[in-house]
Protein backbone atom coordinates (compact mmCIF):
# COMPACT_ATOMS: atom_id res chain seq x y z
CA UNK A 1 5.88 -53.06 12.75
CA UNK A 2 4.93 -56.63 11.87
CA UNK A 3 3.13 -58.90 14.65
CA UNK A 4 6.36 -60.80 15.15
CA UNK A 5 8.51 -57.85 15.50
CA UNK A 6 5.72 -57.16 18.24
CA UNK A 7 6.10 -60.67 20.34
CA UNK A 8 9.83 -60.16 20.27
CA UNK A 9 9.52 -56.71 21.90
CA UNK A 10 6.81 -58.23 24.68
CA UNK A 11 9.60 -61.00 25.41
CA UNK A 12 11.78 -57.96 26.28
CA UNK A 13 9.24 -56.04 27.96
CA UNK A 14 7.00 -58.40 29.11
CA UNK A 15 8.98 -60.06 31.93
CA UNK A 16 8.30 -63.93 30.73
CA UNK A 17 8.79 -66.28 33.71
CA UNK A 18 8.76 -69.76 33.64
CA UNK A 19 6.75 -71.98 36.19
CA UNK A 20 7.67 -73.15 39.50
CA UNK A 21 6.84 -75.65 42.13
CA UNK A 22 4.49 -78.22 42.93
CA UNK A 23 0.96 -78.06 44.58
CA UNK A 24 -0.50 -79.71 47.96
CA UNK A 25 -4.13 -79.76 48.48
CA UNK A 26 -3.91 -78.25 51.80
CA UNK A 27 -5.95 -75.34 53.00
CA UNK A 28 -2.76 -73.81 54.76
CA UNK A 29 0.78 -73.55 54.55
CA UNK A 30 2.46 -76.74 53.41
CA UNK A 31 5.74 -77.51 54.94
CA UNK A 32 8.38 -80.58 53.05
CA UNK A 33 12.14 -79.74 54.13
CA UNK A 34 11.30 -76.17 55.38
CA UNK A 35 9.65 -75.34 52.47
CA UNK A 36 6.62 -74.05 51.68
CA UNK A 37 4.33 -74.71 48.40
CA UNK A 38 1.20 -72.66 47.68
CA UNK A 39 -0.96 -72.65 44.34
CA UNK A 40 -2.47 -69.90 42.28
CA UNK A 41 -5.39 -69.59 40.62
CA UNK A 42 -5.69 -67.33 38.11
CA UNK A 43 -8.77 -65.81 35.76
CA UNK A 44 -6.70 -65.92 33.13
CA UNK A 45 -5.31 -68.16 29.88
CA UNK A 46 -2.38 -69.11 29.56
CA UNK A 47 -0.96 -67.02 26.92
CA UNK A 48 -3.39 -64.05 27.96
CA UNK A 49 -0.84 -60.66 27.44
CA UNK A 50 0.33 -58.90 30.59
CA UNK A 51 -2.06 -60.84 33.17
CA UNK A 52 -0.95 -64.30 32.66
CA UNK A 53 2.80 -63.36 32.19
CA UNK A 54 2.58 -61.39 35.73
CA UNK A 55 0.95 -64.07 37.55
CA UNK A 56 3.50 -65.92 36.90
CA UNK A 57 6.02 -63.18 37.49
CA UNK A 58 4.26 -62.51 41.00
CA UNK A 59 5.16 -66.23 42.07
CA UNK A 60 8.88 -66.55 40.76
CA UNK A 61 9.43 -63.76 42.56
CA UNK A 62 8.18 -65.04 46.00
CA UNK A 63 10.37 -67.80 45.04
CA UNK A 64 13.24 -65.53 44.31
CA UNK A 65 12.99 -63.45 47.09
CA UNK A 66 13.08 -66.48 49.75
CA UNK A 67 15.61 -68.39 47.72
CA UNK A 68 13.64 -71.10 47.09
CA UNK A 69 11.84 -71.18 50.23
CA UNK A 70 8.36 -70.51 49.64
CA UNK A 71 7.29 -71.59 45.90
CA UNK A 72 4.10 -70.98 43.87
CA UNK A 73 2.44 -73.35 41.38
CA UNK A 74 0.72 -70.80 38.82
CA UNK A 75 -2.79 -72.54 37.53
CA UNK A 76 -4.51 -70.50 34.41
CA UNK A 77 -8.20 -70.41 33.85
CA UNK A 78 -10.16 -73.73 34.36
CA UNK A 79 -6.62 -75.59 35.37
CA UNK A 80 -8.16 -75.69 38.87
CA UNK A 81 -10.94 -74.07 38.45
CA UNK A 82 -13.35 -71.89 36.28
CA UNK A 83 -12.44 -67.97 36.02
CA UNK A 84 -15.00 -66.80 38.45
CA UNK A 85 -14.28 -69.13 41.25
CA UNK A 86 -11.19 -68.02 41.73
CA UNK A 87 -12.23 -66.33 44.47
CA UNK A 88 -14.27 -68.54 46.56
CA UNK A 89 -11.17 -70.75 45.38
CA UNK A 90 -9.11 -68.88 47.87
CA UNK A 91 -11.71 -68.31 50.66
CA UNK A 92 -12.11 -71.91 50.75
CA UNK A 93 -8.20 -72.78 50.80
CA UNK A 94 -8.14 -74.71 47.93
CA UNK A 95 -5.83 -72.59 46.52
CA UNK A 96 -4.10 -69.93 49.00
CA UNK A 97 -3.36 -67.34 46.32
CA UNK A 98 -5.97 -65.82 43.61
CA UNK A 99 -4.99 -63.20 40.53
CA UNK A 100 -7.65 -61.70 39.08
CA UNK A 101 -10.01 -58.25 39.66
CA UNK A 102 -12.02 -57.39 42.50
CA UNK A 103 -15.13 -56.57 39.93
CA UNK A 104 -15.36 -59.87 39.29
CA UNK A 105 -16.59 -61.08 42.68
CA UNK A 106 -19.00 -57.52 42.66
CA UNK A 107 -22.06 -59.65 43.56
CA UNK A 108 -20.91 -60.58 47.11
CA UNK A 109 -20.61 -56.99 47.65
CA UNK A 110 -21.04 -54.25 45.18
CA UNK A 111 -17.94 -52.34 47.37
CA UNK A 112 -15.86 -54.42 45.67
CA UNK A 113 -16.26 -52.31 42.03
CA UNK A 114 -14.22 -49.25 43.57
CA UNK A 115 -11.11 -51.71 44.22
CA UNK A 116 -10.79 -52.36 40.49
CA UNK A 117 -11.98 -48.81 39.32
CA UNK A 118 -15.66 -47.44 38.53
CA UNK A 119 -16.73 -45.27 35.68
CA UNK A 120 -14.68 -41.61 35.36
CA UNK A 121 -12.81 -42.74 38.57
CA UNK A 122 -8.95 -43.10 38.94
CA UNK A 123 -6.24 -43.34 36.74
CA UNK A 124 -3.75 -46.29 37.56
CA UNK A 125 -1.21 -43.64 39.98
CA UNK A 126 -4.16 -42.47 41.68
CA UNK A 127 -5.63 -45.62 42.37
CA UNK A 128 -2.08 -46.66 43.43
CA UNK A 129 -2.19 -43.74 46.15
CA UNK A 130 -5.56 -44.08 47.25
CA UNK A 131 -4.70 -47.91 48.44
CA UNK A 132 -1.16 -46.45 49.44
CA UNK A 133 -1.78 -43.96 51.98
CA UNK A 134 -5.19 -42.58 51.17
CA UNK A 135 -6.96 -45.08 53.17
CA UNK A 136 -8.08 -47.69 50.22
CA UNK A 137 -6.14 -50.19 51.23
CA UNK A 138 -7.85 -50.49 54.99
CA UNK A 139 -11.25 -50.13 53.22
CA UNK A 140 -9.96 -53.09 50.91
CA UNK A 141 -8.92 -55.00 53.67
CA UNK A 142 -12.23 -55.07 55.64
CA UNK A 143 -14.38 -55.63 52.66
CA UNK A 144 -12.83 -58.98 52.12
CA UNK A 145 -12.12 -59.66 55.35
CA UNK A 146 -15.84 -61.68 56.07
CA UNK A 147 -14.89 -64.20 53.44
CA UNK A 148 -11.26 -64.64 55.13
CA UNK A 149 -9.51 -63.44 52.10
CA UNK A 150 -6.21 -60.26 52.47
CA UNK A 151 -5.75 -58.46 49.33
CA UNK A 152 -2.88 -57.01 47.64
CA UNK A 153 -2.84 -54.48 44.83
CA UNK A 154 -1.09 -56.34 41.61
CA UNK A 155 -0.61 -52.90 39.10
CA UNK A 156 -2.94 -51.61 36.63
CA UNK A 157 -3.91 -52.18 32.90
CA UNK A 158 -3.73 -48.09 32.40
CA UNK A 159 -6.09 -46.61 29.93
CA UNK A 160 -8.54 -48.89 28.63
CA UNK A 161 -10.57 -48.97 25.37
CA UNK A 162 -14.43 -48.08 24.86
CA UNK A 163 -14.31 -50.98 22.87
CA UNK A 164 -14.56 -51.97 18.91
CA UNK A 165 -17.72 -50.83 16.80
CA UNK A 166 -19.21 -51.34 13.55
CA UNK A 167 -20.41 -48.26 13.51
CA UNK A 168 -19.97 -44.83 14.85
CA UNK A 169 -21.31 -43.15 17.60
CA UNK A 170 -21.98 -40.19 17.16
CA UNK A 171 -24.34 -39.44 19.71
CA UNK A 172 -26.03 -41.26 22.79
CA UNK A 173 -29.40 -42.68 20.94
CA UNK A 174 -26.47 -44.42 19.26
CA UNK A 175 -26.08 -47.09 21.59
CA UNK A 176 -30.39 -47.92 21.83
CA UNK A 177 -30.04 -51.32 20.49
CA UNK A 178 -26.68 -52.15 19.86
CA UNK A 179 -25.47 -55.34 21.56
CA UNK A 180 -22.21 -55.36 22.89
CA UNK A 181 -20.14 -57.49 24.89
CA UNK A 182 -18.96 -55.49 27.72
CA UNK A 183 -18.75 -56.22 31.60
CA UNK A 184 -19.20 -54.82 34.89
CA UNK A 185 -20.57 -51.31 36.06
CA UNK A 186 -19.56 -50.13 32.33
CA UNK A 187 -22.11 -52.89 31.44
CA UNK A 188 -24.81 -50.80 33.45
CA UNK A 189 -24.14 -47.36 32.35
CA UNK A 190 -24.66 -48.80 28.73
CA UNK A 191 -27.89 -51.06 29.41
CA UNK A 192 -29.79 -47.73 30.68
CA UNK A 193 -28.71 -45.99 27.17
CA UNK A 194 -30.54 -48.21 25.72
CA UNK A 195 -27.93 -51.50 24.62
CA UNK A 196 -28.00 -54.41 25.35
CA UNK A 197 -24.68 -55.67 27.19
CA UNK A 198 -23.74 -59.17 26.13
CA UNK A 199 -21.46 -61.47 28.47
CA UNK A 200 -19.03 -63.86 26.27
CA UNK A 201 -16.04 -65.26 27.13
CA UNK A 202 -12.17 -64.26 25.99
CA UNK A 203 -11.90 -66.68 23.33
CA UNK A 204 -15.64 -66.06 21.47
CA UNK A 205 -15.61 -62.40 21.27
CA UNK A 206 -13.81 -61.89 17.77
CA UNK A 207 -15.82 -64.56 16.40
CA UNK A 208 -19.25 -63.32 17.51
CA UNK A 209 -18.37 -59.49 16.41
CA UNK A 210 -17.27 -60.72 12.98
CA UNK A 211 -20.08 -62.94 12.98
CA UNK A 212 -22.57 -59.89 13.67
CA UNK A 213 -24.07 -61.61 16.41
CA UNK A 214 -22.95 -58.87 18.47
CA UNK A 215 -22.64 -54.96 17.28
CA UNK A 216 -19.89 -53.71 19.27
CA UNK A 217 -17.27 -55.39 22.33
CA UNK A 218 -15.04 -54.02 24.92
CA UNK A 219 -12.48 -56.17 26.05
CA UNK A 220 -8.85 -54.46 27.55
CA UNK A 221 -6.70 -52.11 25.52
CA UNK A 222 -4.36 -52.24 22.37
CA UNK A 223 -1.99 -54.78 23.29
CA UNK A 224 -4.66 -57.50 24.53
CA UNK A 225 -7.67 -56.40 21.61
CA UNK A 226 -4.90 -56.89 18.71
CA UNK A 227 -3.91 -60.23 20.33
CA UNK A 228 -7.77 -61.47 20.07
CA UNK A 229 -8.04 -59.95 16.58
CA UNK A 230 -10.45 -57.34 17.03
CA UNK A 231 -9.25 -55.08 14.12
CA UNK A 232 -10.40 -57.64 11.90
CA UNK A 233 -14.04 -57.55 12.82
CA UNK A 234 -14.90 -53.78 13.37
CA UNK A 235 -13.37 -50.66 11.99
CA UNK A 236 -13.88 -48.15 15.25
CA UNK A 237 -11.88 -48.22 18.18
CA UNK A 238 -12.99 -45.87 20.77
CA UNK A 239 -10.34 -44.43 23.17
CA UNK A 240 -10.06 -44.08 26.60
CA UNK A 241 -12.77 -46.21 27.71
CA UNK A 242 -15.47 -44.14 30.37
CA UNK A 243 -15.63 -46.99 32.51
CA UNK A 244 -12.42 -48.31 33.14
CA UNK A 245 -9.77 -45.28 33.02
CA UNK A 246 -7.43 -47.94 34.75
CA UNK A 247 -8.53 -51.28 36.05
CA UNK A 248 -6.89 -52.66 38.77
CA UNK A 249 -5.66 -56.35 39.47
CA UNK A 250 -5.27 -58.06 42.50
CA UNK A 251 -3.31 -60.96 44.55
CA UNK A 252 -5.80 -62.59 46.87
CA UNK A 253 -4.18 -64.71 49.67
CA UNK A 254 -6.06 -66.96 52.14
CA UNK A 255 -6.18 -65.03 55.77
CA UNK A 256 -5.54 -68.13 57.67
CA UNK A 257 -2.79 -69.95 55.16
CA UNK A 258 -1.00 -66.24 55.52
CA UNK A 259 -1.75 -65.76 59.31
CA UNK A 260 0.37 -68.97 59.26
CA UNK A 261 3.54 -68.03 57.40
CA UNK A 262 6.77 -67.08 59.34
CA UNK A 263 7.17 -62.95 59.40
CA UNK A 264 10.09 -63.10 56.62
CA UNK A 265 7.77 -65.11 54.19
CA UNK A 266 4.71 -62.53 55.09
CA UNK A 267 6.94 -59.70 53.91
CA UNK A 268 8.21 -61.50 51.42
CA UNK A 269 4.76 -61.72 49.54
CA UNK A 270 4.39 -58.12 50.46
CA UNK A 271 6.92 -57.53 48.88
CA UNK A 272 6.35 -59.44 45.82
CA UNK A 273 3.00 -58.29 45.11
CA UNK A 274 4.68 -54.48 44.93
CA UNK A 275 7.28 -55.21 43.17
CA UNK A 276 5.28 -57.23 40.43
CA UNK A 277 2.29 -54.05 40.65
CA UNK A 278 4.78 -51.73 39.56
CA UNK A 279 6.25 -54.28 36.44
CA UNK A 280 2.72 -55.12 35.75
CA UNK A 281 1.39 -51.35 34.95
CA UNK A 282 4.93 -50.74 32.80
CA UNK A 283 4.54 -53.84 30.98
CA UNK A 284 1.02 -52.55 29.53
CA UNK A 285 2.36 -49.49 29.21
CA UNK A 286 5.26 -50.18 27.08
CA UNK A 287 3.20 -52.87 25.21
CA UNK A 288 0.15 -50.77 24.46
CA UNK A 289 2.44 -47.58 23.07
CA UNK A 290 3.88 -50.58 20.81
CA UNK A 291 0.82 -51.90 19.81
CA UNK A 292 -1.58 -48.69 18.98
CA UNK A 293 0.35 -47.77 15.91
CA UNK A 294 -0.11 -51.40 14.46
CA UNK A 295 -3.64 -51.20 14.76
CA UNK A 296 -3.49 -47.46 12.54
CA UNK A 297 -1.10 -49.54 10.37
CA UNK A 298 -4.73 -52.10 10.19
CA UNK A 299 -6.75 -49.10 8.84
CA UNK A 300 -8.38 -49.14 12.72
CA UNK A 301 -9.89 -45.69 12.57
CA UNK A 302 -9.00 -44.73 16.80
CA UNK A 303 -11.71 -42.19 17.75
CA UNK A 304 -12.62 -40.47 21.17
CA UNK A 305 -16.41 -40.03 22.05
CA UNK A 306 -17.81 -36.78 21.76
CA UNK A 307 -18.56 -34.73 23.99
CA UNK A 308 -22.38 -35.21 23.97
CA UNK A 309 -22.01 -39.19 24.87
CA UNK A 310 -19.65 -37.97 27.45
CA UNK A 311 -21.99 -36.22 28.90
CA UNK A 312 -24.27 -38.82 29.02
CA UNK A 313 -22.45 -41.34 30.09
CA UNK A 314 -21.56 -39.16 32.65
CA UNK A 315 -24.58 -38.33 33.83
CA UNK A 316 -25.41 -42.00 33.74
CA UNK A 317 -22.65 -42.94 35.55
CA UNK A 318 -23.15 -40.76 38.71
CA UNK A 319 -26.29 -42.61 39.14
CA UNK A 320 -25.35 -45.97 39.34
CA UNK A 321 -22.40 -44.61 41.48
CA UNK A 322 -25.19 -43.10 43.74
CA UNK A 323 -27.07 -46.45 43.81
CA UNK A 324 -23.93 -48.48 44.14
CA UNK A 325 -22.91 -46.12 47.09
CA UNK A 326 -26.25 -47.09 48.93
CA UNK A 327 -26.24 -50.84 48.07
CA UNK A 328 -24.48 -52.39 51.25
CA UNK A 329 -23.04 -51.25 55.05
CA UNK A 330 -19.21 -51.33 53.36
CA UNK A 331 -20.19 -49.44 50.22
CA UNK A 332 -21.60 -46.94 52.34
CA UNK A 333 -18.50 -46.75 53.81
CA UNK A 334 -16.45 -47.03 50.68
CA UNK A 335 -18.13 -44.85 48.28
CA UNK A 336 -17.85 -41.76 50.41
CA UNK A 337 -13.93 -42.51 50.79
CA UNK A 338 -13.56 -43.22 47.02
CA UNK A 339 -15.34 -39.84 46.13
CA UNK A 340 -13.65 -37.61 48.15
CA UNK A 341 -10.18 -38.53 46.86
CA UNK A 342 -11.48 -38.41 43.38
CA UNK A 343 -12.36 -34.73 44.20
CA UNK A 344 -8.97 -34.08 45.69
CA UNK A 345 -6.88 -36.26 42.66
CA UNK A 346 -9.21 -34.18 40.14
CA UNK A 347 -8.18 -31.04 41.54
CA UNK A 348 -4.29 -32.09 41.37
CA UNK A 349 -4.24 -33.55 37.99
CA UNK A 350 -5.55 -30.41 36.67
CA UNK A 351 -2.37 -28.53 37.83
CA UNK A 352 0.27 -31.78 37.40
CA UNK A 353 -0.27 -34.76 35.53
CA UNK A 354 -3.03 -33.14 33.02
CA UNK A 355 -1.88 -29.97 32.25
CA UNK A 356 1.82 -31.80 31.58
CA UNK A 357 0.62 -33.82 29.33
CA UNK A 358 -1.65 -30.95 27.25
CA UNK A 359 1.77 -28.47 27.81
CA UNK A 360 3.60 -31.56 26.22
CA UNK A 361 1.18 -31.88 23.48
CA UNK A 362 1.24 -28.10 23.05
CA UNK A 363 5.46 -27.77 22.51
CA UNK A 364 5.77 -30.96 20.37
CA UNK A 365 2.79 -29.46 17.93
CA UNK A 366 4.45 -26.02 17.17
């Protein structure tokens, strides 16, 4: 399938919006003729796949939904501000809606990593349920609540990559050395292996792995890595990633611009934000089963770790978990939550969702 065969399936699948609305540079609701305009900021480019497009889906559908009532001005990365302010952004009011991940703002509390997903934790219908009605959601709500922000779950990327090497690895003293861009708690795990995690932004990483300045770099999945190129500058793709089995986005709102809003709007953005979730984590779905084959077609060589790094990045990851899990009054509170429903979804996968998929594998083999 050619690349152009590939945008004109994501313009089916993807759910392209256009923009809406203008923006006042008030903290709280805006009102002109009954109507009220908020802005987003997002941490993403414009033409990022998936995230962009359902940002932008997220606010046309507010719109939609109160027929023009309530419209959203979408702003993409550095339009109103840098990527990681988008948060303090919306603490601050000066925009009353943020789309991004809650890893990103980690460093105000490290509770925050379990809202976007931690090493061997959930996969995207798990996560999903835990916010739902296994008591995420609460745990979500209070962690925020000191810096006056309400969050809403905005879907899932699904399955991640590892991320693109030069080389193999073959075993763990495979990553002493390597440098490799790569983010968050997965960032961690890696750095006590012995790499040395790299931080560069969207638009350098292709560059800077063709370049050799960097060994190795994780960045999404299929769809997003073959939109930055990454086939082109290393040969292994390593699939799923250990650190990110599903990673999570997120609409922030300002507490006090929503507190604010009439009780139709309020359920209106509820609304919204689950409606979009649930478009969001098909729309990588769809995209990513479309775009996996094209990177084969590259001569991508698509490899799982075995099971000796998995074991080490296993062990690995439990520790920084453990750490994590002592690191501040809410992550005491949320790591003990998060665990226990990873038990319980562990224990139910291996009787539904897993062993469907291996019995699926299984009949279409013979």
């Amino acid at each position: 399938m050619s690349e152009r065969k590939m945008v004109d399936r994501r313009r089916v699948i993807g759910f392209g919006a256009a923009g809406l609305g203008a923006s006042l540079g008030m903290p709280a609701i805006a009102r002109a003729a009954d109507s009220v305009v908020w802005k987003m900021a997002t941490c993403w480019q414009k033409d990022a796949p998936g995230v962009a497009a359902n940002a932008q889906r997220l606010a046309d559908t507010i719109a939609a939904l109160s027929a023009g009532r309530m419209t959203v001005q979408v702003f993409p990365a550095g339009d109103l501000v840098a990527p990681n302010q988008v948060f303090d952004a919306v603490s601050t009011g000066k925009a009353e809606m943020g789309h991004g991940s809650p890893f990103f703002w980690a460093a105000k509390d490290p509770a925050f990593h379990y809202f976007s997903g931690v090493p061997f934790g959930l996969t995207a219908g798990e996560h999903a349920a835990w916010l739902a009605t296994g008591g995420g959601q609460a745990l979500w709500e209070r962690a925020y609540e000191p810096f006056g922000v309400l969050p809403f779950y905005a879907g899932s990327t699904g399955p991640q990559a590892a991320g693109w090497f030069k080389r193999e690895i073959q075993k763990p003293e495979d990553f002493k050395g390597l440098a490799i861009r790569i983010t968050g708690l997965g960032a961690e795990v890696l750095k006590r292996l012995g790499a040395n995690p790299v931080l560069l932004p969207q638009g350098d990483i292709a560059a800077a792995l063709e370049a050799g300045t960097i060994d190795a770099a994780e960045w999404v999945g299929p769809w997003n890595d073959l939109a930055l190129n990454l086939p082109r500058a290393a040969p292994f793709c390593y699939m799923p990633a250990f650190h990110e089995l599903a990673t999570a986005l997120e609409l922030t709102v300002n507490q006090a611009a929503f507190d604010a809003l009439p009780d139709d709007l309020k359920a209106i953005v509820r609304a919204a934000a689950q409606a979009t979730a649930s478009a969001t984590s098909a729309d990588f779905t769809a995209n990513n089963i479309i775009a996996l084959p094209m990177l084969v077609e590259r001569g991508t060589v698509v490899k799982a770790f075995p099971d000796t790094v998995i074991e080490a990045l296993a062990k690995t990851s439990a520790d920084v978990l453990a750490e994590i899990g002592e690191s501040s009054p809410m992550a005491k509170e949320v790591h003990p939550a998060f665990i226990l429903f990873r038990k319980k979804a562990v224990a139910y996968a291996a009787v539904a969702d897993g062993a469907a998929l291996a019995m699926r594998a299984r009949a279409l083999a013979m």
